[in-house]
N, C-alpha and C. Protein backbone atom coordinates (compact mmCIF):
# COMPACT_ATOMS: atom_id res chain seq x y z
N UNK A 1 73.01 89.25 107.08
CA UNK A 1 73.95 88.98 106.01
C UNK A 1 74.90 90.18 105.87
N UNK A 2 76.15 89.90 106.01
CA UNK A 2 76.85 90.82 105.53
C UNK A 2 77.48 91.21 104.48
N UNK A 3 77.64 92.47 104.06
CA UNK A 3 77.60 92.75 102.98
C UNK A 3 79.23 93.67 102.36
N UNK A 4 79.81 92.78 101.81
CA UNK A 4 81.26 93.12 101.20
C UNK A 4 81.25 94.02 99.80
N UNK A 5 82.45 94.56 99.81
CA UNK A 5 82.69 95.36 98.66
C UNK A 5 84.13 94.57 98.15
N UNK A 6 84.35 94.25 96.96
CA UNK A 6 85.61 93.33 96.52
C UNK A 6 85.77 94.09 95.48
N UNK A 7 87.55 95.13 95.85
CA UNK A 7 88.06 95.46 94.89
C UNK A 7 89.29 95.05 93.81
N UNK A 8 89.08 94.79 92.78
CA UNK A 8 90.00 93.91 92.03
C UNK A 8 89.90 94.38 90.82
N UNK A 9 90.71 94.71 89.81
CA UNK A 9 90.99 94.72 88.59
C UNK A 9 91.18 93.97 87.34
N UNK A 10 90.98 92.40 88.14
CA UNK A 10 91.22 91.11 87.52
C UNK A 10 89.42 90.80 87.44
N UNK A 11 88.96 90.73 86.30
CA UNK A 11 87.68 90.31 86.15
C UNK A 11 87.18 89.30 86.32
N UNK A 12 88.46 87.87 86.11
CA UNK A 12 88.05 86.50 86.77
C UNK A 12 88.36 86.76 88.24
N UNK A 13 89.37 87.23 88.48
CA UNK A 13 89.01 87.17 90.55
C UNK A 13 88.37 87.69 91.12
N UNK A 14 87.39 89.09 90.66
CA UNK A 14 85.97 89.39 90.50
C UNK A 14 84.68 88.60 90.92
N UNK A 15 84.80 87.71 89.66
CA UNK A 15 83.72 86.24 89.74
C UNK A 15 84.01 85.21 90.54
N UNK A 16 85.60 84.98 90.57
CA UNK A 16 85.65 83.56 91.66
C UNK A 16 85.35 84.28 93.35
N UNK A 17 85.44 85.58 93.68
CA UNK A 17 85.69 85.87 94.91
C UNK A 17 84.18 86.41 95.13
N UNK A 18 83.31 86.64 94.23
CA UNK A 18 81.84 86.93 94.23
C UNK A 18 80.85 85.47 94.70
N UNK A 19 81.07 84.99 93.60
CA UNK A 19 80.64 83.62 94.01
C UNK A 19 81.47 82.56 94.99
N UNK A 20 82.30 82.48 95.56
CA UNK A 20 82.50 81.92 96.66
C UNK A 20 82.04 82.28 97.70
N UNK A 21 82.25 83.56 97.97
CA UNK A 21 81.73 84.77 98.88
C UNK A 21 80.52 84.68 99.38
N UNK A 22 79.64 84.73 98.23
CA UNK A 22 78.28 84.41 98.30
C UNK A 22 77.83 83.31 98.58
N UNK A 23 78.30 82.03 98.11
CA UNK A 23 77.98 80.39 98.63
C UNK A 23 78.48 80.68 100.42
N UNK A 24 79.21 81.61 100.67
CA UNK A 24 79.32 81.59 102.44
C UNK A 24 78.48 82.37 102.97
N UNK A 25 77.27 83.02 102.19
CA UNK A 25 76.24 83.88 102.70
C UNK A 25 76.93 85.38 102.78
N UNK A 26 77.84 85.66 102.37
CA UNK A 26 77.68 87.26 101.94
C UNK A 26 77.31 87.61 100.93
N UNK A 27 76.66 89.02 101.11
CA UNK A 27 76.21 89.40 100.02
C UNK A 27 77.44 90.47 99.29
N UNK A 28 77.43 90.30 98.41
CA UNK A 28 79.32 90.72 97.37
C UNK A 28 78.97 92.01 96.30
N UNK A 29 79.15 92.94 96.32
CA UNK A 29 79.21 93.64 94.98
C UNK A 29 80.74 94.07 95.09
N UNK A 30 81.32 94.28 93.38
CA UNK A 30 82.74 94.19 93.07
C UNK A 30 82.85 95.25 92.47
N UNK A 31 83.88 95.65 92.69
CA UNK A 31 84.13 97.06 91.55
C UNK A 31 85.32 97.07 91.05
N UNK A 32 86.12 97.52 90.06
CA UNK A 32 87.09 97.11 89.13
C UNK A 32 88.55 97.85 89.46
N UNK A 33 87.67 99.43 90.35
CA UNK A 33 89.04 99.90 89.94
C UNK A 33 88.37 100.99 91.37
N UNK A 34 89.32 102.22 91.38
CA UNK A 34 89.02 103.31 92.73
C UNK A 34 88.05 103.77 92.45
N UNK A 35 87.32 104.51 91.30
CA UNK A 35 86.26 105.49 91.02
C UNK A 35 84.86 104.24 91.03
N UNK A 36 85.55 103.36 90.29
CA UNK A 36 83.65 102.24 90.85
C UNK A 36 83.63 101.87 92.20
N UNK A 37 84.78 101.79 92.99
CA UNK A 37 84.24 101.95 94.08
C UNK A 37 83.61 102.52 94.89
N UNK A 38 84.35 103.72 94.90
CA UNK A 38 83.79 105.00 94.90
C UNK A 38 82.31 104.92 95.02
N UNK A 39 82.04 105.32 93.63
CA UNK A 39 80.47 104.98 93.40
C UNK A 39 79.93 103.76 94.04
N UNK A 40 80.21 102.67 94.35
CA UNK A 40 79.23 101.35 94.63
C UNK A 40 79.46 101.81 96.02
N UNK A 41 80.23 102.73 96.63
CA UNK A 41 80.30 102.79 98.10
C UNK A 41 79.24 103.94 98.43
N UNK A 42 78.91 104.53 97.70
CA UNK A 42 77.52 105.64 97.59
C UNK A 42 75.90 105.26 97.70
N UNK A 43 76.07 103.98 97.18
CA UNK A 43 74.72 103.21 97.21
C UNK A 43 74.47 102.60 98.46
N UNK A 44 75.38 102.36 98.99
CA UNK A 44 75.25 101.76 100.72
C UNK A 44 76.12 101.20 101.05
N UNK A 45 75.56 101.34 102.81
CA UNK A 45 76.84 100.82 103.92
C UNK A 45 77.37 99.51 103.22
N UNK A 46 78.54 99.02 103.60
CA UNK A 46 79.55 97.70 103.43
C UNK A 46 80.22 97.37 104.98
N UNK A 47 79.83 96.30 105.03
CA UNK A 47 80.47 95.61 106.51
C UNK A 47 81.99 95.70 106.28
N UNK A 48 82.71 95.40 105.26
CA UNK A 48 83.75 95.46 105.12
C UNK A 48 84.13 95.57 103.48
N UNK A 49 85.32 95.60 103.30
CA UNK A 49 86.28 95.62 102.31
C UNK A 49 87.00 95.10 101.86
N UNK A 50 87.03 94.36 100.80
CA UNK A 50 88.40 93.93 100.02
C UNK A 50 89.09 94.09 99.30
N UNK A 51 90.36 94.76 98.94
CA UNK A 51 90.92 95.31 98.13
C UNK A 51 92.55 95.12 97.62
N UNK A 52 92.56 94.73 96.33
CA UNK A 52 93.28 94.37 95.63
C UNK A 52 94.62 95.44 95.83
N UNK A 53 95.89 95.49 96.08
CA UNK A 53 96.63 96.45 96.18
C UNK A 53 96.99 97.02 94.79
N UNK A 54 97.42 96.21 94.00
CA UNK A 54 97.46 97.11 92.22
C UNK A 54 96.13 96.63 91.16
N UNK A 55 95.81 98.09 91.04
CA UNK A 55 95.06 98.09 90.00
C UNK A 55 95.11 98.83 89.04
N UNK A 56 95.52 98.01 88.06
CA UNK A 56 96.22 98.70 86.81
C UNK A 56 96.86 100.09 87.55
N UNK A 57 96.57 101.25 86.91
CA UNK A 57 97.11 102.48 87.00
C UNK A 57 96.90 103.37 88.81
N UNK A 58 96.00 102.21 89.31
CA UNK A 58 95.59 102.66 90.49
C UNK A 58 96.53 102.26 91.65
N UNK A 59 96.53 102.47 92.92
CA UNK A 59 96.66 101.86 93.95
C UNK A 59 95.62 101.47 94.81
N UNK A 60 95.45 99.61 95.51
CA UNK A 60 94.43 99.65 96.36
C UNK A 60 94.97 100.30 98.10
N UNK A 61 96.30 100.80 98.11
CA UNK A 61 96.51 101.36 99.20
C UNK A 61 96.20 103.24 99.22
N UNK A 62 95.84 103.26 98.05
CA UNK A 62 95.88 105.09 98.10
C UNK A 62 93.79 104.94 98.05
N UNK A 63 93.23 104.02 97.84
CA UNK A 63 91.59 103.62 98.34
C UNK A 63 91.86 103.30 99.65
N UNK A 64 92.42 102.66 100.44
CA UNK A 64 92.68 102.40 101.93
C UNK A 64 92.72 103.48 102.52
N UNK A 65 93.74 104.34 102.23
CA UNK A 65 94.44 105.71 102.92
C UNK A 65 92.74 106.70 103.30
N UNK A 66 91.86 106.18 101.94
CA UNK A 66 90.21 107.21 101.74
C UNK A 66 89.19 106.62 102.42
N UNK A 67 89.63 105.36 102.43
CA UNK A 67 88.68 104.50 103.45
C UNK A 67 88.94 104.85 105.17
N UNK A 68 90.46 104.96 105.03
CA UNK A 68 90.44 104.80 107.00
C UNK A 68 90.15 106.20 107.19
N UNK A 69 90.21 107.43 106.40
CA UNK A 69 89.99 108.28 106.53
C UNK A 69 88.55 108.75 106.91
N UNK A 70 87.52 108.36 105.94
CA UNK A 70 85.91 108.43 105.90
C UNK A 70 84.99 107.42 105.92
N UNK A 71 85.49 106.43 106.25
CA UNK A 71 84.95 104.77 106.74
C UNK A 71 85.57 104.24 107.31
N UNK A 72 86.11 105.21 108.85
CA UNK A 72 86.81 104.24 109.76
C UNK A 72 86.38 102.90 110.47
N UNK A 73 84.74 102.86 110.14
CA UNK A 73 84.43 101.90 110.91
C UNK A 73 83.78 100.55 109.87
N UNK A 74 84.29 100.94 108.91
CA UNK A 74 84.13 99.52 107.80
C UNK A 74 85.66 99.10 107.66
N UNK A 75 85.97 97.99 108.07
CA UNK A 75 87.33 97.09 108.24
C UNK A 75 87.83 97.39 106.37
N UNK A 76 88.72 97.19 106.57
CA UNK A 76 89.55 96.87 104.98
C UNK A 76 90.42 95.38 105.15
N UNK A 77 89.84 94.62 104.02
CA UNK A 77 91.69 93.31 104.30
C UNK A 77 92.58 93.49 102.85
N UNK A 78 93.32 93.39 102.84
CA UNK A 78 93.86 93.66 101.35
C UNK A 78 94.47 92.56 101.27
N UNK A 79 94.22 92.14 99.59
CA UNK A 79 94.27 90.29 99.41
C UNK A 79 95.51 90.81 98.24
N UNK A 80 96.79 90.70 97.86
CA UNK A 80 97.41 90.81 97.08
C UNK A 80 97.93 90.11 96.91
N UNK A 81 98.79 89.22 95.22
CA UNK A 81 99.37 88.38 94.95
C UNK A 81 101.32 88.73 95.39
N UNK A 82 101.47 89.71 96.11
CA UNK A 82 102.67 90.23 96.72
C UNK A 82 102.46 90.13 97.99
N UNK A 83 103.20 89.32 98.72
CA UNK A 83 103.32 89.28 99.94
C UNK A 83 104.57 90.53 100.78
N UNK A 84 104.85 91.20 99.64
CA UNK A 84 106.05 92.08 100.09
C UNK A 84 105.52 93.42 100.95
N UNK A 85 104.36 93.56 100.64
CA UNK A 85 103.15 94.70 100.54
C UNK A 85 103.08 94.52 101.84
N UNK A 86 103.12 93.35 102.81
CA UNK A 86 103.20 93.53 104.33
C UNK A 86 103.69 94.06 104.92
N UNK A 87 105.01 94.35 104.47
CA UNK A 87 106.01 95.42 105.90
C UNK A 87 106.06 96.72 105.15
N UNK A 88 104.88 97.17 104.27
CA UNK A 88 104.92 98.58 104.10
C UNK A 88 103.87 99.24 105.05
N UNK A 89 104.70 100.46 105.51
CA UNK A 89 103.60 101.19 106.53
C UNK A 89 102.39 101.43 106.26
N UNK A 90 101.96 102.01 104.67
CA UNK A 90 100.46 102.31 104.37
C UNK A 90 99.55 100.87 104.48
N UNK A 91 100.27 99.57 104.03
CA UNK A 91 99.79 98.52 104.70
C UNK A 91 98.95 98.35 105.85
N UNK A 92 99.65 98.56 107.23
CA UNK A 92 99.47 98.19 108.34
C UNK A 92 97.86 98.71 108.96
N UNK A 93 97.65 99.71 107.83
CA UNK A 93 96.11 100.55 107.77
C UNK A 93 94.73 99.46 107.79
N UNK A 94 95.72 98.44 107.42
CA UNK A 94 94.04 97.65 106.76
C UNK A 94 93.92 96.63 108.29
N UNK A 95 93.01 95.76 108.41
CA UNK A 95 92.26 95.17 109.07
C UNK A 95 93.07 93.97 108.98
N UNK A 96 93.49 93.37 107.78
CA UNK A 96 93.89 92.12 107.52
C UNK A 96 94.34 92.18 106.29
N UNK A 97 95.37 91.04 105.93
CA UNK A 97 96.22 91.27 104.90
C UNK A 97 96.87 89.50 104.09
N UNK A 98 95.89 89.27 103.53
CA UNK A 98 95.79 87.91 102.49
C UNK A 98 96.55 87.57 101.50
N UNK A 99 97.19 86.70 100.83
CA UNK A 99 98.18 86.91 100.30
C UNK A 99 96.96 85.74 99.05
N UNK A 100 97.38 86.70 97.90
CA UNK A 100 96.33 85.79 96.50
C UNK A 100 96.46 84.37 96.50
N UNK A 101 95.73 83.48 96.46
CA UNK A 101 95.68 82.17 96.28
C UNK A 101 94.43 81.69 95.79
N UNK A 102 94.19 80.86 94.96
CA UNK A 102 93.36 80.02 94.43
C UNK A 102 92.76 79.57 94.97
N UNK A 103 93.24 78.99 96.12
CA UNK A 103 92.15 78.61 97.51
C UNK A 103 91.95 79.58 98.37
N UNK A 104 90.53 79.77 98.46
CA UNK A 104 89.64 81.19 99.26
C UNK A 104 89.77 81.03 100.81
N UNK A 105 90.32 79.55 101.04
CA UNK A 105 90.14 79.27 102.45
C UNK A 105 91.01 80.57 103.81
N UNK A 106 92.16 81.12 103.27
CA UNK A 106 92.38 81.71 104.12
C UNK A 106 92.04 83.27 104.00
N UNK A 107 91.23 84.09 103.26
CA UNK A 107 90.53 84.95 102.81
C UNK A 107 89.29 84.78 103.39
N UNK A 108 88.70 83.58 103.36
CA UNK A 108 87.35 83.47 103.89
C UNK A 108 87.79 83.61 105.85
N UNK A 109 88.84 82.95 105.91
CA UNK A 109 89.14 82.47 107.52
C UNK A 109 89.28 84.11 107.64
N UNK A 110 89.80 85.21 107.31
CA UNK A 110 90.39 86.49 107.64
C UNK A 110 88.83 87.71 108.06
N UNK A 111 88.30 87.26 106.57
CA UNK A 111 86.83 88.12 106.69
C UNK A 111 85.92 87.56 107.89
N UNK A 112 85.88 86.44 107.99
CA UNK A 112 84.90 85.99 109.30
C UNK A 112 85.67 86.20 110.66
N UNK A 113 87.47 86.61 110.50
CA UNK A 113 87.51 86.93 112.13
C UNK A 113 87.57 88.33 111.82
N UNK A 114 88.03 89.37 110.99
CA UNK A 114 87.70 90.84 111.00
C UNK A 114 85.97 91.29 110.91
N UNK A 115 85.04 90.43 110.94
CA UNK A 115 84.14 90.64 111.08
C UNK A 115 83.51 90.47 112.44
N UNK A 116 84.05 89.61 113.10
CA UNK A 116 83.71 88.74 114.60
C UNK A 116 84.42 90.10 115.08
N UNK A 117 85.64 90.43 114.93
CA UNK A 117 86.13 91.68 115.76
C UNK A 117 85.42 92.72 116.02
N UNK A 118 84.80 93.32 114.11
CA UNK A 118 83.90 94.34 114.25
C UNK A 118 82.67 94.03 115.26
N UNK A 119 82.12 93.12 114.68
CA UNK A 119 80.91 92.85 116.12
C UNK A 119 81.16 93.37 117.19
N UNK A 120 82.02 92.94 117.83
CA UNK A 120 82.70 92.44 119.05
C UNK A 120 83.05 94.13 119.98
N UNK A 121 83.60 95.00 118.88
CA UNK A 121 83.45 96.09 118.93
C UNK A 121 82.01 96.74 119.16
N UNK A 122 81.23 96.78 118.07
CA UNK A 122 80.20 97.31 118.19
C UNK A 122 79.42 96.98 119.20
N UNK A 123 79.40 95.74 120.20
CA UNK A 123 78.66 95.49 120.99
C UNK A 123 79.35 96.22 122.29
N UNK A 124 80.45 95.88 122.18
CA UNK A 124 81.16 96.61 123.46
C UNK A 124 80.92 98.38 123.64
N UNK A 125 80.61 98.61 122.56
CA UNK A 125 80.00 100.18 122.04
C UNK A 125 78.58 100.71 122.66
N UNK A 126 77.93 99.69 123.24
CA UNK A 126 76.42 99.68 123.21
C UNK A 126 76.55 99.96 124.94
């Protein structure tokens, strides 16, 4: 089972992206903002990442910039309700790049091929 970290600032897209997540067999913990991530990323490895690009006062690209830095090998996708956020360079950092929608279907389609990649990697590693 793999195991996601979902960062979001929105407390209902929190719960809808926890529990969907989970009905597809990942296991999900969420954190609200950079510093709970932070922390929930201290308690253990994460196959990957999801992260909201604004959060409140935060950025989810200035958590990206700390991720590719010291978890190069946990993927990031960043799911934002701005699709403009694509042709920015700190962008291009992440793994995959989702644009917010109500339907999880292409969020779910993104995490199961940045995950098939990571595999895919790691085996070729061996």
């Amino acid at each position: 089972m793999s195991r996601l970290l979902v960062v979001d600032d929105e407390a209902n897209i929190r719960l809808l992206y926890a529990e969907e997540l989970a009905d597809e067999g990942y296991e999900v913990v969420t954190a609200a903002g950079i510093s709970e991530a932070v922390e929930k990323l201290q308690e253990g490895p994460f196959d990957l990442a999801v992260l909201d690009i604004k959060l409140k006062n935060e950025s989810g690209i200035e958590l990206l910039q700390k991720l590719v830095k010291e978890r190069h090998d946990m993927p990031v996708i960043l799911c934002s309700a701005f699709s403009c956020y694509k042709d920015d360079f700190s962008a291009w950092l992440a793994d995959g790049y989702v644009v917010k929608s109500g339907n999880l279907a292409e969020l779910k389609q993104e995490i199961a091929r940045v995950l098939a990649k990571k595999a895919q990697r790691l085996k070729a590693d061996l």
